[in-house]
PDB file of N, CA and C in Angstrom:
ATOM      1  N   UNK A   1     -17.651 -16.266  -2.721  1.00  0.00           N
ATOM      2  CA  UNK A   1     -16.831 -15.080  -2.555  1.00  0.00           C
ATOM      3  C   UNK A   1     -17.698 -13.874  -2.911  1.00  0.00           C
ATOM      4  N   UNK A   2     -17.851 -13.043  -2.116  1.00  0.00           N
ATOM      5  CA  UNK A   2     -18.605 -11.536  -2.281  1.00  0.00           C
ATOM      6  C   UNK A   2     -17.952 -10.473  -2.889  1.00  0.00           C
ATOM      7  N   UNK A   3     -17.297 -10.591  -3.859  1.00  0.00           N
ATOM      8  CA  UNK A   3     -16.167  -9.817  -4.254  1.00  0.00           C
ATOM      9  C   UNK A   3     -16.365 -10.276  -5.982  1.00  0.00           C
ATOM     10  N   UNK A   4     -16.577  -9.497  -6.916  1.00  0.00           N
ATOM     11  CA  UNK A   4     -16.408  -9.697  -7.971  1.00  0.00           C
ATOM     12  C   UNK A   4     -15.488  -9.950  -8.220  1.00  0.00           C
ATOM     13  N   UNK A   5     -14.927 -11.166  -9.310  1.00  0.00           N
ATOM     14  CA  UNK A   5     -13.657 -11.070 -10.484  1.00  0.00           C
ATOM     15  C   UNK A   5     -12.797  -9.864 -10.648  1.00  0.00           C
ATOM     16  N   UNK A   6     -13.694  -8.640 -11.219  1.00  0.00           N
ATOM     17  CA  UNK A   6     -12.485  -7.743 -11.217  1.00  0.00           C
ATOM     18  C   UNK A   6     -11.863  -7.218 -10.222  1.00  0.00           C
ATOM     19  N   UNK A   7     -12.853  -6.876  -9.355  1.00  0.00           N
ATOM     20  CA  UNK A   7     -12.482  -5.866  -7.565  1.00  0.00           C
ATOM     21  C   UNK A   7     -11.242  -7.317  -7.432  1.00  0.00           C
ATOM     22  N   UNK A   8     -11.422  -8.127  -7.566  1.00  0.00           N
ATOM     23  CA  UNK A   8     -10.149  -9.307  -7.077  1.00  0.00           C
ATOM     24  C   UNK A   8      -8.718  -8.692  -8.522  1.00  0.00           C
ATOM     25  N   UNK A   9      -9.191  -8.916  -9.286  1.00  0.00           N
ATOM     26  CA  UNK A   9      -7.916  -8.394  -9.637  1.00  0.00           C
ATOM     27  C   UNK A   9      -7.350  -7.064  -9.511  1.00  0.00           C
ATOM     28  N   UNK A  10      -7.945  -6.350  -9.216  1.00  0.00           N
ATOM     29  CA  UNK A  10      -7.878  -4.978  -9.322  1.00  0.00           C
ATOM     30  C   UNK A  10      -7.342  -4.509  -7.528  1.00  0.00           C
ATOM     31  N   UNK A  11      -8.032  -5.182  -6.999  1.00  0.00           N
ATOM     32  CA  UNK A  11      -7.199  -5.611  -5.631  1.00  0.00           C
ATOM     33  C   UNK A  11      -5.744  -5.903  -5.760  1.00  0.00           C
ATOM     34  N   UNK A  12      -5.916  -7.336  -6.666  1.00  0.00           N
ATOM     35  CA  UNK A  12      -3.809  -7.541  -6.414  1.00  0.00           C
ATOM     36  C   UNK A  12      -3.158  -6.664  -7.264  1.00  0.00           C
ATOM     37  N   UNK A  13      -3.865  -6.126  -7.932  1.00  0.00           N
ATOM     38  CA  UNK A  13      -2.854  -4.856  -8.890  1.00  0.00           C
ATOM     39  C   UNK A  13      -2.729  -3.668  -7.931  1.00  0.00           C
ATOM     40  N   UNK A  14      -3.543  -3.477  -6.922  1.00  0.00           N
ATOM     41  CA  UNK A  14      -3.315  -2.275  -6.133  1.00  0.00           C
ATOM     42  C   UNK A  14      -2.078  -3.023  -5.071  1.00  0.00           C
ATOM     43  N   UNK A  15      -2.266  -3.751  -4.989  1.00  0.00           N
ATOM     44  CA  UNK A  15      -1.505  -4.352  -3.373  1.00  0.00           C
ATOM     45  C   UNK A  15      -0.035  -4.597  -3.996  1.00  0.00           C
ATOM     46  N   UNK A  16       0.202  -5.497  -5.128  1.00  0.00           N
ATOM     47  CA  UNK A  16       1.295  -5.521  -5.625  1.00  0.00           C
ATOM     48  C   UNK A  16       2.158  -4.271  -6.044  1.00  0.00           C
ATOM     49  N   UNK A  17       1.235  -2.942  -6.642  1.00  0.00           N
ATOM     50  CA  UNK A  17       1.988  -1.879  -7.063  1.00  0.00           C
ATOM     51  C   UNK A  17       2.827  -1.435  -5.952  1.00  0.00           C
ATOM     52  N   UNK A  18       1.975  -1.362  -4.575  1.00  0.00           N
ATOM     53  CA  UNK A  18       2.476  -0.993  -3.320  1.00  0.00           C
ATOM     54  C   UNK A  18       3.291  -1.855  -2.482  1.00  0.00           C
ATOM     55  N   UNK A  19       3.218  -3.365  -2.429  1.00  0.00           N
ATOM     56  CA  UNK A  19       3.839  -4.191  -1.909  1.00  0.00           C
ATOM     57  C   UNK A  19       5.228  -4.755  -2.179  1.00  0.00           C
ATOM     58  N   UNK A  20       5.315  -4.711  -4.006  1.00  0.00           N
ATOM     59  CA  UNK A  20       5.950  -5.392  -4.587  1.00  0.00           C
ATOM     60  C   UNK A  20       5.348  -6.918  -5.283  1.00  0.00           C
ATOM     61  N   UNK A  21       5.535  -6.742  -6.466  1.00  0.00           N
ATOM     62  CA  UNK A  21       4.660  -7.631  -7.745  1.00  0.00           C
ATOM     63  C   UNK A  21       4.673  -9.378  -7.187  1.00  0.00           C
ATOM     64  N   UNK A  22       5.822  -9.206  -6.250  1.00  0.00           N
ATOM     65  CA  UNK A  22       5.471 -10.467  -5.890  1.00  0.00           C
ATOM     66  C   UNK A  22       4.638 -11.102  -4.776  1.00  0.00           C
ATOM     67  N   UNK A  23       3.851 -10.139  -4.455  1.00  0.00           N
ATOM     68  CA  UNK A  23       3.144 -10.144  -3.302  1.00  0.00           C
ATOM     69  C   UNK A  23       1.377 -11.191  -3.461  1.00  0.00           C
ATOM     70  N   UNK A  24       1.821 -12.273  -2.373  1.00  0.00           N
ATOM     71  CA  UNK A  24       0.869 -12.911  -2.549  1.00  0.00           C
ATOM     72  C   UNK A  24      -0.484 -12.659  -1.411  1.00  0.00           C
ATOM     73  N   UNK A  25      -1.942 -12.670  -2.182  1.00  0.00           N
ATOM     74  CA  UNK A  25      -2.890 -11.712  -1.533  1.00  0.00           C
ATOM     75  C   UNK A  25      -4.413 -12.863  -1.311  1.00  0.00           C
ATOM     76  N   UNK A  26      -4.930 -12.927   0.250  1.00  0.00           N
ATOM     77  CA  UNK A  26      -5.819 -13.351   0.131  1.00  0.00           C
ATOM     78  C   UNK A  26      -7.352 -12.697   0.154  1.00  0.00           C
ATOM     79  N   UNK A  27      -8.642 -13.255   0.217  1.00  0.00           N
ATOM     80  CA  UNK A  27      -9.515 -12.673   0.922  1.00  0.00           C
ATOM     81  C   UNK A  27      -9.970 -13.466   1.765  1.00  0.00           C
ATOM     82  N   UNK A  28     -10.067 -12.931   3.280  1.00  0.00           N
ATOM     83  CA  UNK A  28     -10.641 -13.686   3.849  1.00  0.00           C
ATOM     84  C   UNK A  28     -11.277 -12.974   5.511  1.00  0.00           C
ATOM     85  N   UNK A  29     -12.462 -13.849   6.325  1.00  0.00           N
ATOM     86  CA  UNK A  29     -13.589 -13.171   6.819  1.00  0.00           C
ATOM     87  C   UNK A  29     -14.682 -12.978   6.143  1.00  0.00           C
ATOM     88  N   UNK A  30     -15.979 -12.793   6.671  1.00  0.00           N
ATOM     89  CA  UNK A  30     -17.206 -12.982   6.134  1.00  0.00           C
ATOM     90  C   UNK A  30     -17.388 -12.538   4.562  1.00  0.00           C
ATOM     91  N   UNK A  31     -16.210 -11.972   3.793  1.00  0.00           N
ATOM     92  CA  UNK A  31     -16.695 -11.479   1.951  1.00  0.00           C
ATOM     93  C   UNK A  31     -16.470 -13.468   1.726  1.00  0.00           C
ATOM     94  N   UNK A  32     -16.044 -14.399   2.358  1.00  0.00           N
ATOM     95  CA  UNK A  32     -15.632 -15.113   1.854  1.00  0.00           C
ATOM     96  C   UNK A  32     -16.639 -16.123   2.015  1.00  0.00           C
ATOM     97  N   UNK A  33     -17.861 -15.748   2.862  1.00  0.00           N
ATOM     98  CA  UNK A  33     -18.718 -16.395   2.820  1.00  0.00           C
ATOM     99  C   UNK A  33     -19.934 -16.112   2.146  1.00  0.00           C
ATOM    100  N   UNK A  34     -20.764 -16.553   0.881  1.00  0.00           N
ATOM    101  CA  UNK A  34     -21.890 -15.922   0.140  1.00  0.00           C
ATOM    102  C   UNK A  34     -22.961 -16.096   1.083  1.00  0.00           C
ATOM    103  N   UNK A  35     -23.457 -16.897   1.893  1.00  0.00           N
ATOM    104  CA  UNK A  35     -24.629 -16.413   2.704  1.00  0.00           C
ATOM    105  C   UNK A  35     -24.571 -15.603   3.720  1.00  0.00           C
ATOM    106  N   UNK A  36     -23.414 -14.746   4.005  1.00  0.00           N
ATOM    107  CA  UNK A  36     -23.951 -13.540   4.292  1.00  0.00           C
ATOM    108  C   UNK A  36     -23.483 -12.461   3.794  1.00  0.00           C
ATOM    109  N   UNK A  37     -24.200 -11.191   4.134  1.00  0.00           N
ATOM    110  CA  UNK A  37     -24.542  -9.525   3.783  1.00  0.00           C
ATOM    111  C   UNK A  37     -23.638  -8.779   4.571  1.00  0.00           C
ATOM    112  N   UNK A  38     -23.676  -7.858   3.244  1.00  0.00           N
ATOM    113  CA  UNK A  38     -22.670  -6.344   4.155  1.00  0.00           C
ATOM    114  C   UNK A  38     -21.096  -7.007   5.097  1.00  0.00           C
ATOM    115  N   UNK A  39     -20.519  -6.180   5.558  1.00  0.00           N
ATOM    116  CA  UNK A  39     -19.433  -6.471   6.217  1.00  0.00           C
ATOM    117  C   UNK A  39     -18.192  -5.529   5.259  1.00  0.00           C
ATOM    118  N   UNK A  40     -17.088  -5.125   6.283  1.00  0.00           N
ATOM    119  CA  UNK A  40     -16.254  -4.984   5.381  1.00  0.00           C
ATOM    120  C   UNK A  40     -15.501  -5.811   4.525  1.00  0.00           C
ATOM    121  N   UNK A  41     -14.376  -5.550   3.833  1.00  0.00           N
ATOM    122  CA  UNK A  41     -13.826  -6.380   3.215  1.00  0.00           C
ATOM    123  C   UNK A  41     -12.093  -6.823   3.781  1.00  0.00           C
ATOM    124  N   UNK A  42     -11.790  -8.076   3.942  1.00  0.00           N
ATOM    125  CA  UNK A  42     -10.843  -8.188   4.818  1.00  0.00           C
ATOM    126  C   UNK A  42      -9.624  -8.983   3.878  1.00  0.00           C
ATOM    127  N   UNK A  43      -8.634  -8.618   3.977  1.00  0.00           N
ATOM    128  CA  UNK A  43      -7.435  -8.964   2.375  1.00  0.00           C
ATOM    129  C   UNK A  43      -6.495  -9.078   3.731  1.00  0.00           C
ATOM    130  N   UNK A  44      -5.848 -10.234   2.876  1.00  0.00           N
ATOM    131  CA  UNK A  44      -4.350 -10.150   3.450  1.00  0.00           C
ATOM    132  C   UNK A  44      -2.951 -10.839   2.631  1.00  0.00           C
ATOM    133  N   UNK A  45      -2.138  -9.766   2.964  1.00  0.00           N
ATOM    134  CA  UNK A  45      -1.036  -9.788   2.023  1.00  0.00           C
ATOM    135  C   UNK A  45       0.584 -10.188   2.702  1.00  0.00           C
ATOM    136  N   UNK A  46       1.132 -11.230   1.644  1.00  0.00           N
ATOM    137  CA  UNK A  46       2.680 -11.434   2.071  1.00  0.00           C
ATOM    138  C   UNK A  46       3.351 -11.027   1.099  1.00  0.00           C
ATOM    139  N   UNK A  47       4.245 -10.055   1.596  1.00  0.00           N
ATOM    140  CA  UNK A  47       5.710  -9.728   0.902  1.00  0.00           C
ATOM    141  C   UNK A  47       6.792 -10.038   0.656  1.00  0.00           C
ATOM    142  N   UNK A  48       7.827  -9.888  -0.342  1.00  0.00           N
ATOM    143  CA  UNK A  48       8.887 -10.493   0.344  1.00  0.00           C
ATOM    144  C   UNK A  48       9.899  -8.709   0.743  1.00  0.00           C
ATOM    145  N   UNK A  49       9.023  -8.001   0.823  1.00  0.00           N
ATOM    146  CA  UNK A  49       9.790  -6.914   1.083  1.00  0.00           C
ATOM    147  C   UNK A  49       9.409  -7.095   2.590  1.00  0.00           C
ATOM    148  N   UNK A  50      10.859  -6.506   3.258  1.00  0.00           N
ATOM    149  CA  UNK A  50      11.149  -6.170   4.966  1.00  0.00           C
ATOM    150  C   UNK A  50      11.124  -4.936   5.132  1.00  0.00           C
ATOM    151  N   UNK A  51      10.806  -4.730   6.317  1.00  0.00           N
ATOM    152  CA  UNK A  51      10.892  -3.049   7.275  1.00  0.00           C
ATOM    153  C   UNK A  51       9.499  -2.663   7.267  1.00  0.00           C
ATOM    154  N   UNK A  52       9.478  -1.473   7.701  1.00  0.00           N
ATOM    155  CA  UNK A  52       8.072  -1.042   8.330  1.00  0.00           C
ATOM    156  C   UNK A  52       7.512  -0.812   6.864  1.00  0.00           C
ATOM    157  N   UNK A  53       6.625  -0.776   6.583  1.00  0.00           N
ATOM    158  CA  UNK A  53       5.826  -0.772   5.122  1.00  0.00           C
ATOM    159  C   UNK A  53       4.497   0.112   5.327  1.00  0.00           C
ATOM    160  N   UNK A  54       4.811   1.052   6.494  1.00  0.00           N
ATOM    161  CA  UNK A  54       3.321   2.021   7.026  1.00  0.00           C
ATOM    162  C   UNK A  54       2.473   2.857   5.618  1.00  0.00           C
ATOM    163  N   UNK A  55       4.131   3.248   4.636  1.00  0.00           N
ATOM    164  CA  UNK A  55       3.148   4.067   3.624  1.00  0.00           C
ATOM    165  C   UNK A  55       2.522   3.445   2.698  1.00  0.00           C
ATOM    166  N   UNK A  56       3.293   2.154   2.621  1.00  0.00           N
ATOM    167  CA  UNK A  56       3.249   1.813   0.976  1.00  0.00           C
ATOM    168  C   UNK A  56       1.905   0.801   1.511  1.00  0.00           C
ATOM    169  N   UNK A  57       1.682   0.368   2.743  1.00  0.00           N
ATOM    170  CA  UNK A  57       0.253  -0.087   3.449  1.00  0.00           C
ATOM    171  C   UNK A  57      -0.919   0.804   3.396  1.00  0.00           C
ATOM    172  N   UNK A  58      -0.402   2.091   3.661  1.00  0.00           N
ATOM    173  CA  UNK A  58      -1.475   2.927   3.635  1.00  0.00           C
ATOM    174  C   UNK A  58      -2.215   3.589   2.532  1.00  0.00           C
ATOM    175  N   UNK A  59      -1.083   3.784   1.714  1.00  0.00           N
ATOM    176  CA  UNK A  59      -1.063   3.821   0.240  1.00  0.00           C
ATOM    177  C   UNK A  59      -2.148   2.672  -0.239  1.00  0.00           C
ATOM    178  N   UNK A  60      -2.178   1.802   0.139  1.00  0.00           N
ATOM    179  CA  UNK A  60      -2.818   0.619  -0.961  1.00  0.00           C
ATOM    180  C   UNK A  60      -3.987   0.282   0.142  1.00  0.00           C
ATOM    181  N   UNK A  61      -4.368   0.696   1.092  1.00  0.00           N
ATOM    182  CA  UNK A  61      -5.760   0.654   1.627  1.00  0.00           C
ATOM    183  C   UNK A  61      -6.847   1.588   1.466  1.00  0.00           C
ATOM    184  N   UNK A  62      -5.871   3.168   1.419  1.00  0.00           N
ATOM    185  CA  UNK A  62      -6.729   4.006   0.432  1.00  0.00           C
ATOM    186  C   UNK A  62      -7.311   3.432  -0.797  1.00  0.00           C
ATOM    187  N   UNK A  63      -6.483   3.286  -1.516  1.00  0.00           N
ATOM    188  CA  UNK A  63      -7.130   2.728  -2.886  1.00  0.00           C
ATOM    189  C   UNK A  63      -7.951   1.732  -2.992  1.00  0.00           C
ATOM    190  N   UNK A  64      -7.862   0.570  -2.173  1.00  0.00           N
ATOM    191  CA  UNK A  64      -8.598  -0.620  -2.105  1.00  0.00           C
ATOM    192  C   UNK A  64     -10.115   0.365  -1.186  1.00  0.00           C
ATOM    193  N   UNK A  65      -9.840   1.149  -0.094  1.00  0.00           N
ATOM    194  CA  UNK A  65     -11.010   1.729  -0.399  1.00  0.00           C
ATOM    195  C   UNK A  65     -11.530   2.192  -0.984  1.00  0.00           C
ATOM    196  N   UNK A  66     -11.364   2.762  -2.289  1.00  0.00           N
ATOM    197  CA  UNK A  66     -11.682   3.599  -3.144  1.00  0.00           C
ATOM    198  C   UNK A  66     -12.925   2.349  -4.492  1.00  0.00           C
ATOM    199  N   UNK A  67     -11.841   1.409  -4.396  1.00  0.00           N
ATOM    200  CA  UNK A  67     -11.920   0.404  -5.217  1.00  0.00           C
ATOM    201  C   UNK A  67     -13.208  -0.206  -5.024  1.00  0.00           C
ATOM    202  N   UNK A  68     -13.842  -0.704  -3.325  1.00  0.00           N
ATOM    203  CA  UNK A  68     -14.810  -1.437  -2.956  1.00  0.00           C
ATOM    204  C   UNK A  68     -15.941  -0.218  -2.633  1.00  0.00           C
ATOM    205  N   UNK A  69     -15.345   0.839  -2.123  1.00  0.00           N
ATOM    206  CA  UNK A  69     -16.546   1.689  -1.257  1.00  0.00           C
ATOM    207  C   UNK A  69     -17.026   1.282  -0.336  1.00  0.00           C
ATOM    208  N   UNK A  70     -16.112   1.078   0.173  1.00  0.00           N
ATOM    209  CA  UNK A  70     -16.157   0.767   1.944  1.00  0.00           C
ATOM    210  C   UNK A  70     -14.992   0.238   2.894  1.00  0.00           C
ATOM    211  N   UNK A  71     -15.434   0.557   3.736  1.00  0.00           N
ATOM    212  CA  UNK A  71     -13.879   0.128   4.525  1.00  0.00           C
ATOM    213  C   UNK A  71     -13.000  -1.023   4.262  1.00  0.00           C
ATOM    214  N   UNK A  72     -11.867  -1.299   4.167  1.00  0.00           N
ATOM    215  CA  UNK A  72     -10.806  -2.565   3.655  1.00  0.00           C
ATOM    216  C   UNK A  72      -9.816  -2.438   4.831  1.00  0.00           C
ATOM    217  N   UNK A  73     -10.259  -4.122   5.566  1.00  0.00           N
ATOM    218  CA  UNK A  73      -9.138  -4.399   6.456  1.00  0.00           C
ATOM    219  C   UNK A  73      -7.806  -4.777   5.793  1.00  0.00           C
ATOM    220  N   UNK A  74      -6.571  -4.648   5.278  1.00  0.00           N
ATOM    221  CA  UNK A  74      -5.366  -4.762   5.007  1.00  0.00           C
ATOM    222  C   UNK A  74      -4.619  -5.245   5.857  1.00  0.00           C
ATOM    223  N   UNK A  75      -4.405  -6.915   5.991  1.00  0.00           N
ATOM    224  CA  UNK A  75      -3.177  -7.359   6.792  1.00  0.00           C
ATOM    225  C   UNK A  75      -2.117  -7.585   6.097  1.00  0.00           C
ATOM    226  N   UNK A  76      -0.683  -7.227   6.746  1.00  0.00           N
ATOM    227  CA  UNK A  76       0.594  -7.018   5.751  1.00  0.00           C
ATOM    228  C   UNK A  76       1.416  -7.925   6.434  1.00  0.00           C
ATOM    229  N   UNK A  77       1.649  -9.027   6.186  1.00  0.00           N
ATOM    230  CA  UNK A  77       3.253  -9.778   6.820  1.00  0.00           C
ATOM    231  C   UNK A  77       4.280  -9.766   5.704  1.00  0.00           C
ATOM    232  N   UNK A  78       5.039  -9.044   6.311  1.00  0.00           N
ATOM    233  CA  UNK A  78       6.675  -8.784   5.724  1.00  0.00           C
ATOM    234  C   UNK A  78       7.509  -9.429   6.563  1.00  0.00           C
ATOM    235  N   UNK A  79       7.321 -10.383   7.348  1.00  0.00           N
ATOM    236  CA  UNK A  79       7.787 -11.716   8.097  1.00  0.00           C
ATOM    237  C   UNK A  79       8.986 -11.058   9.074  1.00  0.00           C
ATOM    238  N   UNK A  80       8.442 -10.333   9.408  1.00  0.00           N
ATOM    239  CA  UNK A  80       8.920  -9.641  10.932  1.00  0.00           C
ATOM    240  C   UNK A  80       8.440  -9.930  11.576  1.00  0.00           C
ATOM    241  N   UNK A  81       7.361 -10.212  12.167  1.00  0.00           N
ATOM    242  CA  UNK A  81       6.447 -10.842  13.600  1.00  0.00           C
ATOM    243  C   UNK A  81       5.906 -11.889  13.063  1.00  0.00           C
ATOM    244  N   UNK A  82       5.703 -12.331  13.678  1.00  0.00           N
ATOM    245  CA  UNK A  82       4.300 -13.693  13.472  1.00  0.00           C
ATOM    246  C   UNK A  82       3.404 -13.689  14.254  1.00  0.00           C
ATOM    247  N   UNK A  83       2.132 -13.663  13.790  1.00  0.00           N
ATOM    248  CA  UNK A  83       1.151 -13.205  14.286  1.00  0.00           C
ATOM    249  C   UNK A  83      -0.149 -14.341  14.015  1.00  0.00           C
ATOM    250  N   UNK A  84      -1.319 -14.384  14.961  1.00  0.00           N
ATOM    251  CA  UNK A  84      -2.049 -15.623  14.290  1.00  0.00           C
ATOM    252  C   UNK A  84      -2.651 -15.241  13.450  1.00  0.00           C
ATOM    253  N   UNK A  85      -3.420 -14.069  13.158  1.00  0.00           N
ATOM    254  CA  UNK A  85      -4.342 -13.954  11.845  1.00  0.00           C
ATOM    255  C   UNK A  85      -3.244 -14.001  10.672  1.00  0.00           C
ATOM    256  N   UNK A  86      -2.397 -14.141  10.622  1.00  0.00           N
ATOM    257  CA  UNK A  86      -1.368 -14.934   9.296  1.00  0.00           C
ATOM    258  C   UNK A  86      -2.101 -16.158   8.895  1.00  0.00           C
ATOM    259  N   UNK A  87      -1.879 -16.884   9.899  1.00  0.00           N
ATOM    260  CA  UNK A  87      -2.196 -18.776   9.437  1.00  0.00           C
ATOM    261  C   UNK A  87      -3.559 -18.315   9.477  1.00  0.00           C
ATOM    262  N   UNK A  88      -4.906 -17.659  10.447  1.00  0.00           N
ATOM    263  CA  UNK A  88      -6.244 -17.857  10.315  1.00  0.00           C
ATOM    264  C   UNK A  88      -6.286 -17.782   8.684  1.00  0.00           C
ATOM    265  N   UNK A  89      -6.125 -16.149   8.155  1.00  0.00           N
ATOM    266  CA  UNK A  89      -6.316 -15.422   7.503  1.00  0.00           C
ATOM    267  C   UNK A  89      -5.805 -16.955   5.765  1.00  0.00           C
ATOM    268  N   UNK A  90      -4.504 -17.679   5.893  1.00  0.00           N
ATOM    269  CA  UNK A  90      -3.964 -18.625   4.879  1.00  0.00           C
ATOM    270  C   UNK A  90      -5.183 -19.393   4.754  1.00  0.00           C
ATOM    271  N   UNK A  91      -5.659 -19.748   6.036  1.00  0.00           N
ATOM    272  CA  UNK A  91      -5.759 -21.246   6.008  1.00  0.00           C
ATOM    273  C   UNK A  91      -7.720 -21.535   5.804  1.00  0.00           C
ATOM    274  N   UNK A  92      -8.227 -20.162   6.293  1.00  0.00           N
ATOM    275  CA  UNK A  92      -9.724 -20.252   6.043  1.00  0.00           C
ATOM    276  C   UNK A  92     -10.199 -19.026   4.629  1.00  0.00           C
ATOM    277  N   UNK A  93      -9.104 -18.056   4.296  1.00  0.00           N
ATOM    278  CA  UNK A  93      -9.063 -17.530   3.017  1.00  0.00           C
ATOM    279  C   UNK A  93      -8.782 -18.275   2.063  1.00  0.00           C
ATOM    280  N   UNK A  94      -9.653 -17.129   0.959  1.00  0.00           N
ATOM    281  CA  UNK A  94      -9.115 -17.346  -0.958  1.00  0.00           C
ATOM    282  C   UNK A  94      -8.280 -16.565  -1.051  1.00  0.00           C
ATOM    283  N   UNK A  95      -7.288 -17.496  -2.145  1.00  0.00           N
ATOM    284  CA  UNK A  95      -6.171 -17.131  -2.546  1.00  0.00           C
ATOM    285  C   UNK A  95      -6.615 -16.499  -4.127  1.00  0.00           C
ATOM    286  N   UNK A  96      -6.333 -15.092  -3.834  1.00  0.00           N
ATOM    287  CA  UNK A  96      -6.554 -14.016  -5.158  1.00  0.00           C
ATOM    288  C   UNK A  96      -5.691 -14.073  -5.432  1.00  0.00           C
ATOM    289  N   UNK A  97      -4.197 -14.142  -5.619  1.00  0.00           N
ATOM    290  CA  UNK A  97      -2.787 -14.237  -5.980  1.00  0.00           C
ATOM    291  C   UNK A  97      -2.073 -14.803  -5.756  1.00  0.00           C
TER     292      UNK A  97
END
């Protein structure tokens, strides 16, 4: 994992403040692989909160940029659509939360 210990917690403390505490958060895409470099950083998060979640998403990708210094992909399922990078994102990610 290319992601320090804290940036991981400090990640689900940003995502949960914005998501709701029960929000479970992965990482996953190339930070999740140590032989390789650079890339952004790619998180993805389930809620159990519903409806459009544009601010409280946007809200917590600022910060997670702020957090890494560099761009942060943020996927949000609040189990309104289903989408495949859900299961990619479960099933070949670490579970930070």
């Amino acid at each position: 994992m290319r992601i320090t210990n804290a940036q991981a917690e400090q990640a689900v403390t940003i995502i949960r403040d914005s998501l709701g505490a029960e929000a479970a958060v992965w990482l996953f895409g190339s930070r999740t692989d140590d032989t390789k470099r650079g890339g952004d950083v790619d998180l993805y998060a389930e809620t159990p909160l519903r409806g459009i979640l544009l601010n409280e998403t946007m809200r917590a990708k600022i910060a997670l940029n702020d957090l890494f210094g560099r761009s942060v992909d943020l996927v949000v399922n609040n189990h309104r659509k289903s989408r495949p990078i859900y299961q990619i994102a479960r099933e070949e990610g670490i579970r930070l939360a």
